[in-house]
C-alpha atoms as a PDB file:
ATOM      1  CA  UNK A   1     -42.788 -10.017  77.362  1.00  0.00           C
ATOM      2  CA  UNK A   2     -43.116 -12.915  75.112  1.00  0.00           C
ATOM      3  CA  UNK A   3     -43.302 -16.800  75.598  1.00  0.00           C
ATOM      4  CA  UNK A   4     -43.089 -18.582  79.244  1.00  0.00           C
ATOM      5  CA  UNK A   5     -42.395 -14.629  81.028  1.00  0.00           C
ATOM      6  CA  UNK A   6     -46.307 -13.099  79.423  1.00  0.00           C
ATOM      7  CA  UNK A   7     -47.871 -14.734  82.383  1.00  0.00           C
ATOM      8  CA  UNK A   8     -45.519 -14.529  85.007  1.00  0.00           C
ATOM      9  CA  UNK A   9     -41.239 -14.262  85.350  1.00  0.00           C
ATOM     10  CA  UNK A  10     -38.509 -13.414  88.157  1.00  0.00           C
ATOM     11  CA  UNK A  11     -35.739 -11.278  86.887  1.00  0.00           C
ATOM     12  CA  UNK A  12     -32.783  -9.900  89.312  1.00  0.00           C
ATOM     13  CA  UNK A  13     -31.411  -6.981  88.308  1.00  0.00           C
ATOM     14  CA  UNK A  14     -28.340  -5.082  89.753  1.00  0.00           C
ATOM     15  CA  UNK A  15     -28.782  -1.208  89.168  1.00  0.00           C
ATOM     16  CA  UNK A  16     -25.859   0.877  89.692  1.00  0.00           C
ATOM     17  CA  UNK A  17     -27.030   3.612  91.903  1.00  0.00           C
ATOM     18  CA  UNK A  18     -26.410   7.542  91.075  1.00  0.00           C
ATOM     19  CA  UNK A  19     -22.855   9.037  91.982  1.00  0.00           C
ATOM     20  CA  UNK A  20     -24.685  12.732  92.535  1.00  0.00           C
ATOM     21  CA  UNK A  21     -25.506  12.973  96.248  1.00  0.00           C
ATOM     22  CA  UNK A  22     -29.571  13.574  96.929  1.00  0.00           C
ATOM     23  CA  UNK A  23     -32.875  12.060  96.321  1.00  0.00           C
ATOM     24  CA  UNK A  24     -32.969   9.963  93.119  1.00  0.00           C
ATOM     25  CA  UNK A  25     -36.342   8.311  91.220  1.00  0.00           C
ATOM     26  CA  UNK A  26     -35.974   5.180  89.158  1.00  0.00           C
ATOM     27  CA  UNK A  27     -38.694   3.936  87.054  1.00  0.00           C
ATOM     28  CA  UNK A  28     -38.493   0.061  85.556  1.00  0.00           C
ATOM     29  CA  UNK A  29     -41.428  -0.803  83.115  1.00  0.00           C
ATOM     30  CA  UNK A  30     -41.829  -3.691  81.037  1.00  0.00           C
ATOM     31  CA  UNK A  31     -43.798  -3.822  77.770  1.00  0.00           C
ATOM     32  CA  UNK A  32     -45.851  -7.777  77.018  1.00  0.00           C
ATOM     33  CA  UNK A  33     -46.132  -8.590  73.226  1.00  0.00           C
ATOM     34  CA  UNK A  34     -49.981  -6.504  73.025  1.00  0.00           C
ATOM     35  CA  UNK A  35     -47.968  -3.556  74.233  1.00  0.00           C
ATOM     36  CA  UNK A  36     -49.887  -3.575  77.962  1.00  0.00           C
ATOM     37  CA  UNK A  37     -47.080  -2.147  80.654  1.00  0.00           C
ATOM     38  CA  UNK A  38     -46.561  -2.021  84.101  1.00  0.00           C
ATOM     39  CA  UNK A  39     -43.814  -0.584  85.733  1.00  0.00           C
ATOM     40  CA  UNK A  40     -42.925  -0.095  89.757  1.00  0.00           C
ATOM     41  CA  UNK A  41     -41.160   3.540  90.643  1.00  0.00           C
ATOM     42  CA  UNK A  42     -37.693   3.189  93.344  1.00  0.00           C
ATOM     43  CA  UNK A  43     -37.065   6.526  95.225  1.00  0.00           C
ATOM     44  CA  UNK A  44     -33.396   6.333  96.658  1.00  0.00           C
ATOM     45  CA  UNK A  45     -31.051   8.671  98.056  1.00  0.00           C
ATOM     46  CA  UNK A  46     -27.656   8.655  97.715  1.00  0.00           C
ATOM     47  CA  UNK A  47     -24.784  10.447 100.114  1.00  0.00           C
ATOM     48  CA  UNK A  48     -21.889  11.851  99.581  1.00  0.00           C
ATOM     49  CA  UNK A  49     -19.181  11.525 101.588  1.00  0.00           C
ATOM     50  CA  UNK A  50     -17.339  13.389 104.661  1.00  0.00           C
ATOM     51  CA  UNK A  51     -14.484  15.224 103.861  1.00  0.00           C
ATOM     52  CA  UNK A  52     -12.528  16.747 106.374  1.00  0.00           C
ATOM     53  CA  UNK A  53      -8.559  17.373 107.519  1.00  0.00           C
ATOM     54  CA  UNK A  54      -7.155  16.666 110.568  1.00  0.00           C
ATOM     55  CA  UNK A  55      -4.107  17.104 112.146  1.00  0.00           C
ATOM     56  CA  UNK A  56      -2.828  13.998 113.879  1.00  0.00           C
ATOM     57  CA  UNK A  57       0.205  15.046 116.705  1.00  0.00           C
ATOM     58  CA  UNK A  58       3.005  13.252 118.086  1.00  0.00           C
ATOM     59  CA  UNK A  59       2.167  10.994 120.844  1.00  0.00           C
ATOM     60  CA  UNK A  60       5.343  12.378 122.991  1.00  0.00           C
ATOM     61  CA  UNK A  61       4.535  15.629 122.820  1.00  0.00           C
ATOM     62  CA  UNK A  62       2.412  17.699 125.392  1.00  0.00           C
ATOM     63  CA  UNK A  63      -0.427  15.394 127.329  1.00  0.00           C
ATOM     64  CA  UNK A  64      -3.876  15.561 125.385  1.00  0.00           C
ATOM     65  CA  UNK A  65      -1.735  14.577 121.934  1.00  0.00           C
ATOM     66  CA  UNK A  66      -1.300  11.660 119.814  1.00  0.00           C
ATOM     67  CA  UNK A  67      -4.774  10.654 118.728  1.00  0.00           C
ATOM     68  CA  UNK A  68      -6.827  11.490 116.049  1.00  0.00           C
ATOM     69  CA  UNK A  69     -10.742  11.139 116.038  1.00  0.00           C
ATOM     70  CA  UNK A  70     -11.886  10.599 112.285  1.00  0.00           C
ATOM     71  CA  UNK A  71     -14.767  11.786 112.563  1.00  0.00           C
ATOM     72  CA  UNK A  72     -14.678  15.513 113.358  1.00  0.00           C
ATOM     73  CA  UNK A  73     -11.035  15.195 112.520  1.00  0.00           C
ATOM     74  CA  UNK A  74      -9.923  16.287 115.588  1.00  0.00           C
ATOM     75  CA  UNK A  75      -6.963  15.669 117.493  1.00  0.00           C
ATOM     76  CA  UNK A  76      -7.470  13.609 121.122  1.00  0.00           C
ATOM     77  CA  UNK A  77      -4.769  12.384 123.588  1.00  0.00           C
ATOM     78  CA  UNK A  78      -3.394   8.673 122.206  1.00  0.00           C
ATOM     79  CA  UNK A  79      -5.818   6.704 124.316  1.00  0.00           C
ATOM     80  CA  UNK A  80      -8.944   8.847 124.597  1.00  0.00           C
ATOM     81  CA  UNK A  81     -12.082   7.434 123.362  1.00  0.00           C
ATOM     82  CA  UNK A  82     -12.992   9.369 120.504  1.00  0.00           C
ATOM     83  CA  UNK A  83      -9.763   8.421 118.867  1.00  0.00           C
ATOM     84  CA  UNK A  84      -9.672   5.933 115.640  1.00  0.00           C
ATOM     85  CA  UNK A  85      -5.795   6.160 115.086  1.00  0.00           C
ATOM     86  CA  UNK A  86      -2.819   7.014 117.171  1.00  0.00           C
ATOM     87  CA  UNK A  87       0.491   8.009 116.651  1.00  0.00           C
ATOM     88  CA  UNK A  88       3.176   5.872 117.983  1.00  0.00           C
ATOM     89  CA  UNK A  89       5.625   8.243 119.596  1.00  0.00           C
ATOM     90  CA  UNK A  90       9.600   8.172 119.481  1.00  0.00           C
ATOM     91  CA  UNK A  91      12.205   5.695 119.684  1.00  0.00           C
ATOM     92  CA  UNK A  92      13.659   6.301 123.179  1.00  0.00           C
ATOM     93  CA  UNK A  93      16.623   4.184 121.669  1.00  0.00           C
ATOM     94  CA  UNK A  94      17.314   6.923 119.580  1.00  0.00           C
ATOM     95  CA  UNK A  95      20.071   9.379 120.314  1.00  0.00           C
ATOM     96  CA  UNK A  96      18.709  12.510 121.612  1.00  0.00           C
ATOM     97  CA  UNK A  97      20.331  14.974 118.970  1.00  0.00           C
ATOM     98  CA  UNK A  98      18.960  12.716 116.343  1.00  0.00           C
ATOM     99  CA  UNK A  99      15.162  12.627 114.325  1.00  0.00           C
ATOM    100  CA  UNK A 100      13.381  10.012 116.762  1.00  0.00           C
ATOM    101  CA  UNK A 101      10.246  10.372 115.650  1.00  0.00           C
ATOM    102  CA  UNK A 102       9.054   6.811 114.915  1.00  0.00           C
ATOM    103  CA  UNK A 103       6.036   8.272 112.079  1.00  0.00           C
ATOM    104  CA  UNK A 104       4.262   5.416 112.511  1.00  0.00           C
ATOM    105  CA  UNK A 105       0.286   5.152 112.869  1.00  0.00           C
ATOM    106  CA  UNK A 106      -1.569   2.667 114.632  1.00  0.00           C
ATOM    107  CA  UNK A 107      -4.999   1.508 115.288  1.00  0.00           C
ATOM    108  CA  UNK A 108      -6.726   2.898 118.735  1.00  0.00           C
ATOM    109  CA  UNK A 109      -9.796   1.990 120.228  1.00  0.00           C
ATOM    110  CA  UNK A 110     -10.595  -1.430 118.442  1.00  0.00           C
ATOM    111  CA  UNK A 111     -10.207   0.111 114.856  1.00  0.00           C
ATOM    112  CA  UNK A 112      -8.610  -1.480 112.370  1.00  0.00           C
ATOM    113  CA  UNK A 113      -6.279   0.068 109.878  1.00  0.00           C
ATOM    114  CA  UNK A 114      -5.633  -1.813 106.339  1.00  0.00           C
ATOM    115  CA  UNK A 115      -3.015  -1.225 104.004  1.00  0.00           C
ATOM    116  CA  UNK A 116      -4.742  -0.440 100.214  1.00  0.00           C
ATOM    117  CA  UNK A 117      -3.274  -1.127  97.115  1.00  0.00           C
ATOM    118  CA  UNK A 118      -1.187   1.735  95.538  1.00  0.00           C
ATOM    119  CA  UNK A 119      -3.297   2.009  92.511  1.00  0.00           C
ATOM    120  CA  UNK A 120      -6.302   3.322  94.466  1.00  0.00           C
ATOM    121  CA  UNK A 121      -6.417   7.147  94.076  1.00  0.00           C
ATOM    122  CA  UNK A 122      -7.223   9.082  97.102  1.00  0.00           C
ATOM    123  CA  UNK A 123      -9.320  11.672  95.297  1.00  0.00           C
ATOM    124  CA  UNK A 124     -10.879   9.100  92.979  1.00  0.00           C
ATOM    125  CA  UNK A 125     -13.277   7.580  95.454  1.00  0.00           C
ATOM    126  CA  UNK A 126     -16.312   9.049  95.772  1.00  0.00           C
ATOM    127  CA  UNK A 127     -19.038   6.655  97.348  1.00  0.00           C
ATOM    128  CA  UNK A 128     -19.120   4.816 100.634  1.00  0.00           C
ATOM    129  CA  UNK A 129     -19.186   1.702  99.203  1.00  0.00           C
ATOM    130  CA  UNK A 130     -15.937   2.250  97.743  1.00  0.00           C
ATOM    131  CA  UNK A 131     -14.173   2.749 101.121  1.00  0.00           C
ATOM    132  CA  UNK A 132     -16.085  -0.518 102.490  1.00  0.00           C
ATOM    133  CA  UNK A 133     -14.579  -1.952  99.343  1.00  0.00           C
ATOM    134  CA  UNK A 134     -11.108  -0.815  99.954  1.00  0.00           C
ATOM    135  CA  UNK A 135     -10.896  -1.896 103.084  1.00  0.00           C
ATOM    136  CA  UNK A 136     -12.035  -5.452 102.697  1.00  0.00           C
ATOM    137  CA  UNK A 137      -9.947  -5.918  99.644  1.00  0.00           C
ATOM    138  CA  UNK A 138      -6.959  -5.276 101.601  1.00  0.00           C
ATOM    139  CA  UNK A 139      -4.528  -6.159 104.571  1.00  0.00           C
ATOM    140  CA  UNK A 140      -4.952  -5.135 108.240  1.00  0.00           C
ATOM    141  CA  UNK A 141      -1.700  -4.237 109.975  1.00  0.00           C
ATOM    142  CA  UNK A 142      -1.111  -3.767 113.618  1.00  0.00           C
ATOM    143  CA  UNK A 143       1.047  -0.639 112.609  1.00  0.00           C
ATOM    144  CA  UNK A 144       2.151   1.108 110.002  1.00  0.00           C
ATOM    145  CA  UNK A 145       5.777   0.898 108.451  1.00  0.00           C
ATOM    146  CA  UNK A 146       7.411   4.513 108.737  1.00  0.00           C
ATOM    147  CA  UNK A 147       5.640   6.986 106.925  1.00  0.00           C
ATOM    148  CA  UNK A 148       6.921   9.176 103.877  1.00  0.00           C
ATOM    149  CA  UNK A 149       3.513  11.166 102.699  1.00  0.00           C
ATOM    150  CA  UNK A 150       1.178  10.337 100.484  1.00  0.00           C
ATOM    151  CA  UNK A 151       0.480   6.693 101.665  1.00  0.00           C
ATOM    152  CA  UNK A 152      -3.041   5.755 102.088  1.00  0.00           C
ATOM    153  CA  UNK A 153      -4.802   3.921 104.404  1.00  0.00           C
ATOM    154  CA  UNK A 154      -8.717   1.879 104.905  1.00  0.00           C
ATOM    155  CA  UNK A 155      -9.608   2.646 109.143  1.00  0.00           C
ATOM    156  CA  UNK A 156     -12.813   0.541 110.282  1.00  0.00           C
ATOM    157  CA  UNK A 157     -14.224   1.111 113.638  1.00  0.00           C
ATOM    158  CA  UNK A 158     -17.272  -0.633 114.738  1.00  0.00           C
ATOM    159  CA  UNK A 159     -20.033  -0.206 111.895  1.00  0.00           C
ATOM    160  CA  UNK A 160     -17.722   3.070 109.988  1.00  0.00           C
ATOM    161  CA  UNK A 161     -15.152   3.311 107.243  1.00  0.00           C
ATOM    162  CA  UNK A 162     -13.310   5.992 106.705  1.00  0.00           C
ATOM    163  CA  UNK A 163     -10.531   6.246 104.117  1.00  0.00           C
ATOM    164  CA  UNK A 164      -7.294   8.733 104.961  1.00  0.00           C
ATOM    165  CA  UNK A 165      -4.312   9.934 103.419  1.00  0.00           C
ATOM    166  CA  UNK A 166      -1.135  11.383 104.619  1.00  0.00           C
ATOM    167  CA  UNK A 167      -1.115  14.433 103.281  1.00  0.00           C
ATOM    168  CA  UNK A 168       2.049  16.139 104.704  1.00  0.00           C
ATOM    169  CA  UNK A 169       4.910  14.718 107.568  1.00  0.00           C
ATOM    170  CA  UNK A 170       5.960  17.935 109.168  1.00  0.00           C
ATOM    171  CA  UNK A 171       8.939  16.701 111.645  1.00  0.00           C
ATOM    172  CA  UNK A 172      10.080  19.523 113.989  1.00  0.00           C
ATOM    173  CA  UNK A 173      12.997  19.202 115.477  1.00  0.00           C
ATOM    174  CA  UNK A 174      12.724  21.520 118.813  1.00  0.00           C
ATOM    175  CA  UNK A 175      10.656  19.903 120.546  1.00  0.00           C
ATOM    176  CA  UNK A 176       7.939  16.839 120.461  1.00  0.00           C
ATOM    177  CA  UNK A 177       5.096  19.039 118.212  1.00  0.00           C
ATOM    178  CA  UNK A 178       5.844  16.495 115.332  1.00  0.00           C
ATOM    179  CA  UNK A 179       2.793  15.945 112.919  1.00  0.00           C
ATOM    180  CA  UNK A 180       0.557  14.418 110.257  1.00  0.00           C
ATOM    181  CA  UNK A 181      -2.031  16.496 108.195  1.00  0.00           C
ATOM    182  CA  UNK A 182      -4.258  13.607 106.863  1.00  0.00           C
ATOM    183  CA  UNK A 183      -7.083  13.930 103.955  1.00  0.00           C
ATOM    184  CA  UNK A 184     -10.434  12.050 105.825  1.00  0.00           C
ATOM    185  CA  UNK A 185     -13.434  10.558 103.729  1.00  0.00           C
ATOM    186  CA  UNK A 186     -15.862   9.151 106.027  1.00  0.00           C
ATOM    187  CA  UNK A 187     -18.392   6.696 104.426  1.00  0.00           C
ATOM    188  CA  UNK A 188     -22.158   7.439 105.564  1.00  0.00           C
END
């Protein structure tokens, strides 16, 4: 240190934490103009993040169906408590012999689902704050448009993020066992 900062200064400094989950130790020392140091030692940890798969099921299929609970990726009935998203059943407008399957997602349980922007790569993010980031840069929706695979999607219930992707649409047409596999990162 040199000039007005020898006797006393206030610096802010933003350090990027470590991308490798577990305990990290960060040491900041500063040198004065006779060489004399101090420094102050910051123990962090960082987290990765939840991965799972879940299967999310047709809301008109059989009773217990048609939710999806992020966190243990397990599938609830539509309006069960666990539940993040839910499916949003058939179009009973729909002739019988055709596809009505609506393949549309929709908040449950005072979630909130947002819309990301294409050019965020599923298997790219890696931190929480990433997911908190993705969904507050982008759009909640009440519902999803129809679904193709692939699309991705920021869910935020109470104080957790989770991130998912569609991974596969698998449309059966014998009876109501319709599905979604989705991708889930869960920030911690």
């Amino acid at each position: 240190m040199t000039g007005t900062e020898k006797d006393q200064f206030d610096w802010s400094v933003d350090i990027l934490a470590d991308t490798v989950e577990g305990p990290h130790e960060l040491v900041i020392e500063v040198t004065d103009e006779a060489q004399t140091t101090a420094s102050v030692t910051i123990n962090y940890t960082t987290y990765g993040l939840d991965t799972l798969m879940g299967v999310l099921l047709n809301s008109a299929g059989p009773s217990g169906t048609g939710g999806l609970d992020l966190d243990e990726g397990i599938g609830t009935g539509s309006s069960d408590d666990r539940a993040e998203i839910r499916d949003l059943g058939i179009d009973i407008g729909a002739p019988a012999d055709s596809v009505n399957w609506r393949q549309q997602i929709a908040p449950a349980n005072d979630a909130i689902i947002a819309t990301v922007s294409q050019e965020l790569i599923f298997d790219d993010v890696i931190t929480s704050a990433a997911i908190v980031d993705a969904f507050d840069a982008n759009n909640a929706v009440t519902e999803t448009a129809r679904l193709e695979g692939g699309e991705v999607f920021a869910v935020k219930r109470g104080e957790d993020y989770y991130l998912i992707r569609i991974a596969e649409i698998n449309v059966v047409t014998t009876d109501n066992s319709d599905n979604y596999v989705l991708d889930i990162k869960r920030a911690r």
